[in-house]
Protein backbone atom coordinates (compact mmCIF):
# COMPACT_ATOMS: atom_id res chain seq x y z
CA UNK A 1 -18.31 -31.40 -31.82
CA UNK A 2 -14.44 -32.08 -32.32
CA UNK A 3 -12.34 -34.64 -32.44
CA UNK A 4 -9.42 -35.39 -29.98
CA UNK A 5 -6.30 -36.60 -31.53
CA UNK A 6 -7.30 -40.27 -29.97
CA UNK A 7 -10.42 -40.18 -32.31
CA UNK A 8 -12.63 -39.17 -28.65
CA UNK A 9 -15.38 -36.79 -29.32
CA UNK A 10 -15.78 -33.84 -27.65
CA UNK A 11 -17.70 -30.35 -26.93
CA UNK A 12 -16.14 -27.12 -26.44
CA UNK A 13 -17.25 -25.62 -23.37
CA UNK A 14 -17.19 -21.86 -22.95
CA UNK A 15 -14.98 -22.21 -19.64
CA UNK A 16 -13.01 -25.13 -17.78
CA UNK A 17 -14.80 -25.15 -14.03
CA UNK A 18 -13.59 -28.36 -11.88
CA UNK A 19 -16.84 -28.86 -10.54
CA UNK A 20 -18.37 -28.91 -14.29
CA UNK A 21 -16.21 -30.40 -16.24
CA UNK A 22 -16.26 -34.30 -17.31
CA UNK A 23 -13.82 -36.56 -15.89
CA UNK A 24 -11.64 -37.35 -19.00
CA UNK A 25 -11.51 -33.34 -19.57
CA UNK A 26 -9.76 -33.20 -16.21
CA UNK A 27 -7.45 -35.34 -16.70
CA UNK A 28 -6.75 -34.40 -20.13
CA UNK A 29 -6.70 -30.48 -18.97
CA UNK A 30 -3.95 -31.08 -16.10
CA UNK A 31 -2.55 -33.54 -18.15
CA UNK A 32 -1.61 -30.71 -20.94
CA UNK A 33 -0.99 -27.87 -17.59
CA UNK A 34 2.15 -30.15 -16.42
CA UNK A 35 4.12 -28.39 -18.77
CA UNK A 36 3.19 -25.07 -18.79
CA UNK A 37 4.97 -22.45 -16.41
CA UNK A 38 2.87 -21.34 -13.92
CA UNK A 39 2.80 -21.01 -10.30
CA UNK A 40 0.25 -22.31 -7.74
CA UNK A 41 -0.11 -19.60 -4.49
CA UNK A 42 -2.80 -21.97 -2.29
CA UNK A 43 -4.49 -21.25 0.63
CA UNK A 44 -6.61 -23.99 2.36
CA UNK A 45 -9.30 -22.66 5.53
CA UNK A 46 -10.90 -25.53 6.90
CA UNK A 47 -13.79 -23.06 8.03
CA UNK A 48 -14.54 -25.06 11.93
CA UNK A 49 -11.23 -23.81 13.02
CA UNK A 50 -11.74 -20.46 12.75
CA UNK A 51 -12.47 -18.76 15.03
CA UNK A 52 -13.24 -14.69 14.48
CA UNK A 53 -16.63 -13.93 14.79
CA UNK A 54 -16.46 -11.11 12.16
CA UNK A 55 -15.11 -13.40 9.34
CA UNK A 56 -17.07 -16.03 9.72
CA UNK A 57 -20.44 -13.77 9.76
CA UNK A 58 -18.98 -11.84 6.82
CA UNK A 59 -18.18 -13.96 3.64
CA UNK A 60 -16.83 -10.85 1.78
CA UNK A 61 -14.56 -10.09 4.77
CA UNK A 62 -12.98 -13.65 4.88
CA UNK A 63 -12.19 -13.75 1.15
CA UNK A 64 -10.85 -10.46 1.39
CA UNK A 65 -8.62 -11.74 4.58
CA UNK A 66 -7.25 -14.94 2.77
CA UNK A 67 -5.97 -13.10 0.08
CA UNK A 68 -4.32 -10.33 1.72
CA UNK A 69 -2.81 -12.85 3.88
CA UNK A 70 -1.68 -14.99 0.66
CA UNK A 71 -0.55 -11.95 -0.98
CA UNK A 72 1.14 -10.23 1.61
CA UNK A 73 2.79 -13.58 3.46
CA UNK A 74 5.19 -14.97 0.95
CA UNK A 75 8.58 -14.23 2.16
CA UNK A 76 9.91 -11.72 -0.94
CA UNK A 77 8.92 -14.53 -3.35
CA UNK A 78 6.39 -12.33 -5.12
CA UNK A 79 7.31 -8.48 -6.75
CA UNK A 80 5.15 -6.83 -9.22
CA UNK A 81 2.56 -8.87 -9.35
CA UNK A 82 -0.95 -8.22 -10.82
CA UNK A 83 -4.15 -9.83 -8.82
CA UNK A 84 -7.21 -10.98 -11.32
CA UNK A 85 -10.40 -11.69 -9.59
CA UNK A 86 -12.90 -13.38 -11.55
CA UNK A 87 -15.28 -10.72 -12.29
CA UNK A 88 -18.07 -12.67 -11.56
CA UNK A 89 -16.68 -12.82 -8.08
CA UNK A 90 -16.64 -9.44 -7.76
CA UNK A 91 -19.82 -8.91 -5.32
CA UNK A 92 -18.34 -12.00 -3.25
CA UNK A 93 -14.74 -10.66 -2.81
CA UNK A 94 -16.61 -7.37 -2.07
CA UNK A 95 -13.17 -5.46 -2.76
CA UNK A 96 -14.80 -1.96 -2.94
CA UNK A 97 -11.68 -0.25 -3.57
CA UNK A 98 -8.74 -1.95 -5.03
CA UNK A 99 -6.38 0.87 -4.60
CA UNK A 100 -6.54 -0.02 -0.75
CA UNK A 101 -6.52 -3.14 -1.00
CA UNK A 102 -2.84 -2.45 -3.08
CA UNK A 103 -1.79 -0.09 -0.26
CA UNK A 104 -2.63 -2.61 2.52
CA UNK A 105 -0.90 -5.79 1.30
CA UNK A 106 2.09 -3.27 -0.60
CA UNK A 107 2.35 -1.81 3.39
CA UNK A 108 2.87 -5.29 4.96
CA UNK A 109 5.29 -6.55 1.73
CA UNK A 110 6.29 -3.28 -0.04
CA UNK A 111 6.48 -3.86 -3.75
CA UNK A 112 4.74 -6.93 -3.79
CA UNK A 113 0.79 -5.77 -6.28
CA UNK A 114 1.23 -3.25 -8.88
CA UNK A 115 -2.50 -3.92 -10.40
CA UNK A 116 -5.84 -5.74 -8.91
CA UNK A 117 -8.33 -6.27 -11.35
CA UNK A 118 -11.43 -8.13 -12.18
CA UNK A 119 -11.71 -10.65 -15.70
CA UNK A 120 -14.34 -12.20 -17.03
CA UNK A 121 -13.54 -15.73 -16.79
CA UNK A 122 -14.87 -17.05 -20.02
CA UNK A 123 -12.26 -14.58 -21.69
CA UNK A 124 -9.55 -15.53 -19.77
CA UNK A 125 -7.66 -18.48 -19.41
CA UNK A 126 -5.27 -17.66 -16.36
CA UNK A 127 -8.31 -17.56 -14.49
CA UNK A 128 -9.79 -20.69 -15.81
CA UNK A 129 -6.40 -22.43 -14.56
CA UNK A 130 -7.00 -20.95 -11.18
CA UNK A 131 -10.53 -22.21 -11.27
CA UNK A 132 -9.47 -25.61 -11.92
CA UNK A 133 -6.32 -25.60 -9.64
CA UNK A 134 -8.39 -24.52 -6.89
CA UNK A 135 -11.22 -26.57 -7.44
CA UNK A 136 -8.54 -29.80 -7.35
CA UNK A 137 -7.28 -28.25 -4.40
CA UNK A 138 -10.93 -27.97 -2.83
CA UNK A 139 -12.27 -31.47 -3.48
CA UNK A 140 -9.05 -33.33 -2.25
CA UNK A 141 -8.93 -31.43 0.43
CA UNK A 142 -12.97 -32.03 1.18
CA UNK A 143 -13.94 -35.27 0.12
CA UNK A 144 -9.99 -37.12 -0.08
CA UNK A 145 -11.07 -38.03 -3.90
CA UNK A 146 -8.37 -39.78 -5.39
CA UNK A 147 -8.95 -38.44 -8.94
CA UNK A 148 -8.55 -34.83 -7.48
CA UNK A 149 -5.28 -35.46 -5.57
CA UNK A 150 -4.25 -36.98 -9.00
CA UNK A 151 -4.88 -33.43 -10.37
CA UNK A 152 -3.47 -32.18 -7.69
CA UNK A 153 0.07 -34.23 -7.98
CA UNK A 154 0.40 -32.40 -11.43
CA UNK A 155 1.02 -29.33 -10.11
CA UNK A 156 1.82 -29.70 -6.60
CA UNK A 157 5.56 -29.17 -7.22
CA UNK A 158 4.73 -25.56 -8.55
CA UNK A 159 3.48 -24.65 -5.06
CA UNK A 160 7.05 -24.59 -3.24
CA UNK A 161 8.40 -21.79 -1.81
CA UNK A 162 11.24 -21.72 -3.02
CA UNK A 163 9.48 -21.20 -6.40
CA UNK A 164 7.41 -18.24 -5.26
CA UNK A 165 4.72 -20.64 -4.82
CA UNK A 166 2.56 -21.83 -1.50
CA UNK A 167 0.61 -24.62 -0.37
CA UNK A 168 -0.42 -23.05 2.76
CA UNK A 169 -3.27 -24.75 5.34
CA UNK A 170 -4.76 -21.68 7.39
CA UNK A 171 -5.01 -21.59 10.97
């Protein structure tokens, strides 16, 4: 157990995972995040309006699709970047060969990947941030919770465009 600087005890946890972690954690976790640099690339599929038959059959296929399309759509606000996958993920996003994967989203928005790789999650905390900024993303957007869209409002400004970021609701 440790001790929080307010005198609150706490456990450490081996990862941050919105859907696992305590209330006051949250808040305390997106409270510190608000002034880190970092910026939030979003893409929200509300699944009913889709309508490909091959993506909606195929999990692996409409992972895959989301984030070529949030990797390759961002209007020469993203160069050089490296992809992490969260290794655990790495049956789900079924990405069998990551040098294609470079060469497809690097043909639609030359210069855009330079690496894709997969992390364990439990070693790295950039992933862990995604975790939790998606899973804020994913219960406001599901459920409306008010606690989530307070998450949410911490780091919504760091999903602008103009900031290389996006907030992006598929259709």
């Amino acid at each position: 157990m440790n001790t929080a600087p307010g005198g609150e005890r706490y456990r450490v946890a081996k990862e941050f995972k919105y859907s696992s972690t305590k209330s006051s954690h949250k808040d305390r976790f997106f409270t510190t995040m608000s002034a880190a640099e970092f910026r939030v690339r979003a893409i929200i599929l509300d699944k009913r309006l889709l309508w490909s038959e091959r993506l909606l059959e195929n999990p692996s296929h409409l992972k895959n699709e989301l984030i070529y399309q949030l990797m390759s759509s961002h209007y020469d606000t993203l160069e050089g970047a490296k992809l992490v996958i969260d290794g655990q993920d790495t049956r789900a996003f079924d990405i069998s060969d990551r040098d294609h994967f470079m060469a497809r989203v690097n043909l639609r928005a030359p210069g855009t990947l330079i690496d894709v790789e997969f992390a364990d999650s439990k070693r790295n905390g950039l992933v862990q941030l995604a975790d939790m900024t998606a899973g804020a993303i994913r219960r406001y957007h599901e459920s409306g919770d008010s606690k989530a869209q307070t998450h949410v409002e911490t780091f919504r400004h760091r999903a602008y465009q103009r900031n290389g970021g996006t907030y992006w609701h598929f259709k």
